[in-house]
Every structure is written in structure tokens, then in C-alpha cells.
C-alpha atoms as a PDB file:
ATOM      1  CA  UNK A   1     -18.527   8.643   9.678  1.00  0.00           C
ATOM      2  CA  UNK A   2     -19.702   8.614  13.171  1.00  0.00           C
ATOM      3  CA  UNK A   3     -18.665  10.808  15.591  1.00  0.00           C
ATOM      4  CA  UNK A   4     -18.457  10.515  19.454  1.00  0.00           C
ATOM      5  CA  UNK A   5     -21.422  12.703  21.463  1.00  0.00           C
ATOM      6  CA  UNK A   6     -19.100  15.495  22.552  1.00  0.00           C
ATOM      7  CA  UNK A   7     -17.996  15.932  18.575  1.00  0.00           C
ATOM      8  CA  UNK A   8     -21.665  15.761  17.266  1.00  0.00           C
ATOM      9  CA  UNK A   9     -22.130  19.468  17.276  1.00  0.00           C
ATOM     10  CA  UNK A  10     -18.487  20.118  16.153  1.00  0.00           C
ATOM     11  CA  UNK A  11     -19.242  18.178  13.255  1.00  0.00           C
ATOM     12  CA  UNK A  12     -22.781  19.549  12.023  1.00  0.00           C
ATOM     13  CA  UNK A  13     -23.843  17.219  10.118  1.00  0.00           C
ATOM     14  CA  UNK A  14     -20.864  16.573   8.246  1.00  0.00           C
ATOM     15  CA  UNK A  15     -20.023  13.226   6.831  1.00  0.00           C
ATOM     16  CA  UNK A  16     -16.429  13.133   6.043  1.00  0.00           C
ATOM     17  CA  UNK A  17     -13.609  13.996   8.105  1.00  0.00           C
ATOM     18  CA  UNK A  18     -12.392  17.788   8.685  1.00  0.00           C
ATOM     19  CA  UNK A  19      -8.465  16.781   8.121  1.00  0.00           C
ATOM     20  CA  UNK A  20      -6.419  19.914   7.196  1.00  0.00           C
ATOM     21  CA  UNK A  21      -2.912  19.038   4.780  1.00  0.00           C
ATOM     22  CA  UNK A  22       0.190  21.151   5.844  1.00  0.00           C
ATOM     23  CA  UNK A  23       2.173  21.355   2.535  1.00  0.00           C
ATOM     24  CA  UNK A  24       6.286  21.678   2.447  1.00  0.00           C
ATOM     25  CA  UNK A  25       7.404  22.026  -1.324  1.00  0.00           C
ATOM     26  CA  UNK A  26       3.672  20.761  -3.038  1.00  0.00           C
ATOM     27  CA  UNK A  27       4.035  17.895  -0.683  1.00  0.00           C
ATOM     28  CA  UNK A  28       1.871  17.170   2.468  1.00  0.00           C
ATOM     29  CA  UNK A  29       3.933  16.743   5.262  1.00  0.00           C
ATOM     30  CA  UNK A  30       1.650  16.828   8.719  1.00  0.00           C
ATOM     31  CA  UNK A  31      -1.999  15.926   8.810  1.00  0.00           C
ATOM     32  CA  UNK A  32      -4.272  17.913  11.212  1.00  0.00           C
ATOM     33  CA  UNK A  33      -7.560  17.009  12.857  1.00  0.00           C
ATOM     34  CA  UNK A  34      -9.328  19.511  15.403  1.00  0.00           C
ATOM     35  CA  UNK A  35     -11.077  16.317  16.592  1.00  0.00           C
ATOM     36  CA  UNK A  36      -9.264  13.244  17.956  1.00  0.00           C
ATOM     37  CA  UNK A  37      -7.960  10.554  16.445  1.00  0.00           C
ATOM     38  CA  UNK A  38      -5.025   8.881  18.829  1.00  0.00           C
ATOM     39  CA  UNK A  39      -8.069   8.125  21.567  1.00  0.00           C
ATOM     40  CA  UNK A  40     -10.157   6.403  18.848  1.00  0.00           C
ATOM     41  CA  UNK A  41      -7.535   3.554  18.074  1.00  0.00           C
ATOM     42  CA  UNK A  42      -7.725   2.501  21.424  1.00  0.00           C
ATOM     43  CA  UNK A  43     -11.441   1.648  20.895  1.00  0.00           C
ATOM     44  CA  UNK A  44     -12.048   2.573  24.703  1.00  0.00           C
ATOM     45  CA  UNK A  45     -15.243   4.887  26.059  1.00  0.00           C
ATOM     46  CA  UNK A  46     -14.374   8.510  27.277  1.00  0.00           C
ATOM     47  CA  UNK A  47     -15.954  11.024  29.038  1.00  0.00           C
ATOM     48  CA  UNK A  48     -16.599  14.093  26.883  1.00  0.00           C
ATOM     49  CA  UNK A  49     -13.988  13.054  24.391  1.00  0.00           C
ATOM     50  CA  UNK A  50     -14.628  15.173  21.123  1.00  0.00           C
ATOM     51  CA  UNK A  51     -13.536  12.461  18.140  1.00  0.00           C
ATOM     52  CA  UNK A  52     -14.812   9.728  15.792  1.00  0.00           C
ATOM     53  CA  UNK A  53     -16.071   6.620  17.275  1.00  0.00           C
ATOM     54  CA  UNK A  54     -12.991   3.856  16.852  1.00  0.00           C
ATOM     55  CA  UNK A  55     -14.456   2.357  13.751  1.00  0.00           C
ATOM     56  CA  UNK A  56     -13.880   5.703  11.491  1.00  0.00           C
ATOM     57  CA  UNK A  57     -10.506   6.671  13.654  1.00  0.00           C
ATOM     58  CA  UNK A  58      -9.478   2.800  11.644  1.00  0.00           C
ATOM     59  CA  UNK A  59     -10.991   3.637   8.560  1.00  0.00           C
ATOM     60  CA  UNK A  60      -9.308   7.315   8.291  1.00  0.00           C
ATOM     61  CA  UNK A  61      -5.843   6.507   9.435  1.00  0.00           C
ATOM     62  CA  UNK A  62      -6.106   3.476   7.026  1.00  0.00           C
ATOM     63  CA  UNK A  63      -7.181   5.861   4.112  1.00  0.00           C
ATOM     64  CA  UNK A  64      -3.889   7.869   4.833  1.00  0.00           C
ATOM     65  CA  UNK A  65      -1.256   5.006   5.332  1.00  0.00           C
ATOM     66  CA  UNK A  66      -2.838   3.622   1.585  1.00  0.00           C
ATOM     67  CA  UNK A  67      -2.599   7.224   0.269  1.00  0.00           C
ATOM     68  CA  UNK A  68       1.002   7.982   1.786  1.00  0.00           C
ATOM     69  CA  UNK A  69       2.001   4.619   0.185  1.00  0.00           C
ATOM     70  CA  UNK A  70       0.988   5.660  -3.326  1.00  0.00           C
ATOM     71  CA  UNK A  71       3.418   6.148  -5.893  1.00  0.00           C
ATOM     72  CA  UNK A  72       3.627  10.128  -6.347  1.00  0.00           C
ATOM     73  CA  UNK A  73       1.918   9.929 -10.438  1.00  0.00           C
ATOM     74  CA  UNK A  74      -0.851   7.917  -9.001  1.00  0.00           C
ATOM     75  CA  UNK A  75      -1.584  10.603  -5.852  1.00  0.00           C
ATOM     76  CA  UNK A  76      -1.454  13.527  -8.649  1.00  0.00           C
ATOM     77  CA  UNK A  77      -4.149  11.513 -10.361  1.00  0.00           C
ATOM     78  CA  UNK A  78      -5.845  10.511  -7.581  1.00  0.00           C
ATOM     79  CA  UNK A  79      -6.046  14.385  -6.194  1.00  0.00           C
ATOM     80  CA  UNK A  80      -6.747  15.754  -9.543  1.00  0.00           C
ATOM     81  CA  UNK A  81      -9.943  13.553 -10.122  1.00  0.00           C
ATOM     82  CA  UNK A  82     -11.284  14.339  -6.768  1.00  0.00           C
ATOM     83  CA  UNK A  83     -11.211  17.992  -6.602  1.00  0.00           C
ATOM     84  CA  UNK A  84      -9.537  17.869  -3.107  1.00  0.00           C
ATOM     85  CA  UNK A  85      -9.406  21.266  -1.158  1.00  0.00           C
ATOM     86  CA  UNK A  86      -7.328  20.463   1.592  1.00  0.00           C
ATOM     87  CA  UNK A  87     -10.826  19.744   4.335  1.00  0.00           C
END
């Protein structure tokens, strides 16, 4: 995961994304990221911009369209085996 220079200390070191899951009856229902994604699919440079570089903005939004499109057993599964926390 690479991050823009202004989100390099934000990010200490860390290697997957910070994405917080707002839950409404066991189900996510908003995504949250303290860093930016809408600036990274635009692929453009920014001053002082704290996000991910446009290549990980693509591969985390991906990661959540293929997750939202998952048939509920298989996301239960999916969660279970991976010891998600919510970060």
C-alpha cells in the first residue's frame, strides 16, 4: 500500500488500509477512511493531499465493490477466516 507524502506519517508504517465499518443490524452500511480516497481515483498530483497514491485508492475500492457483491454465507465465511476487527 503506498501512501501519498502528506499520509506517510499518518500511516506509520502500516501496510494495509485504516478503513473503519459502520454496522446497522450486523450489516456494514458506510465505510470510513481518515485518509482520502475520492482524490486518488482521479490519479492526479496534489499538494499536501493526505491519501494513498491512485494505484491502492483502485485496488481498495475494488476490494470493497468484490466484497459488497458477495453473497451474504460467503462474506460470513470470508470474515470469520480472517479475524477481521473492523481497521
Amino acid at each position: 500500500m503506498a501512501y501519498r507524502r502528506a499520509a506517510r506519517p499518518l500511516a506509520r508504517g502500516r501496510e494495509l488500509p485504516r478503513l473503519l465499518a459502520f454496522q446497522l443490524a450486523d450489516r456494514p452500511c458506510v465505510i470510513y477512511s481518515a485518509l482520502d480516497l475520492s482524490h486518488g481515483l482521479l490519479g492526479t498530483p496534489a499538494y499536501n493531499l493526505r491519501g494513498y497514491e491512485p494505484a491502492g485508492t483502485l485496488d481498495i475500492l475494488r476490494n470493497l465493490i468484490l466484497y459488497a457483491a458477495l453473497p451474504t454465507m460467503e462474506k460470513a465465511r470470508e470474515t470469520a477466516g480472517s479475524g477481521a476487527r473492523g481497521e
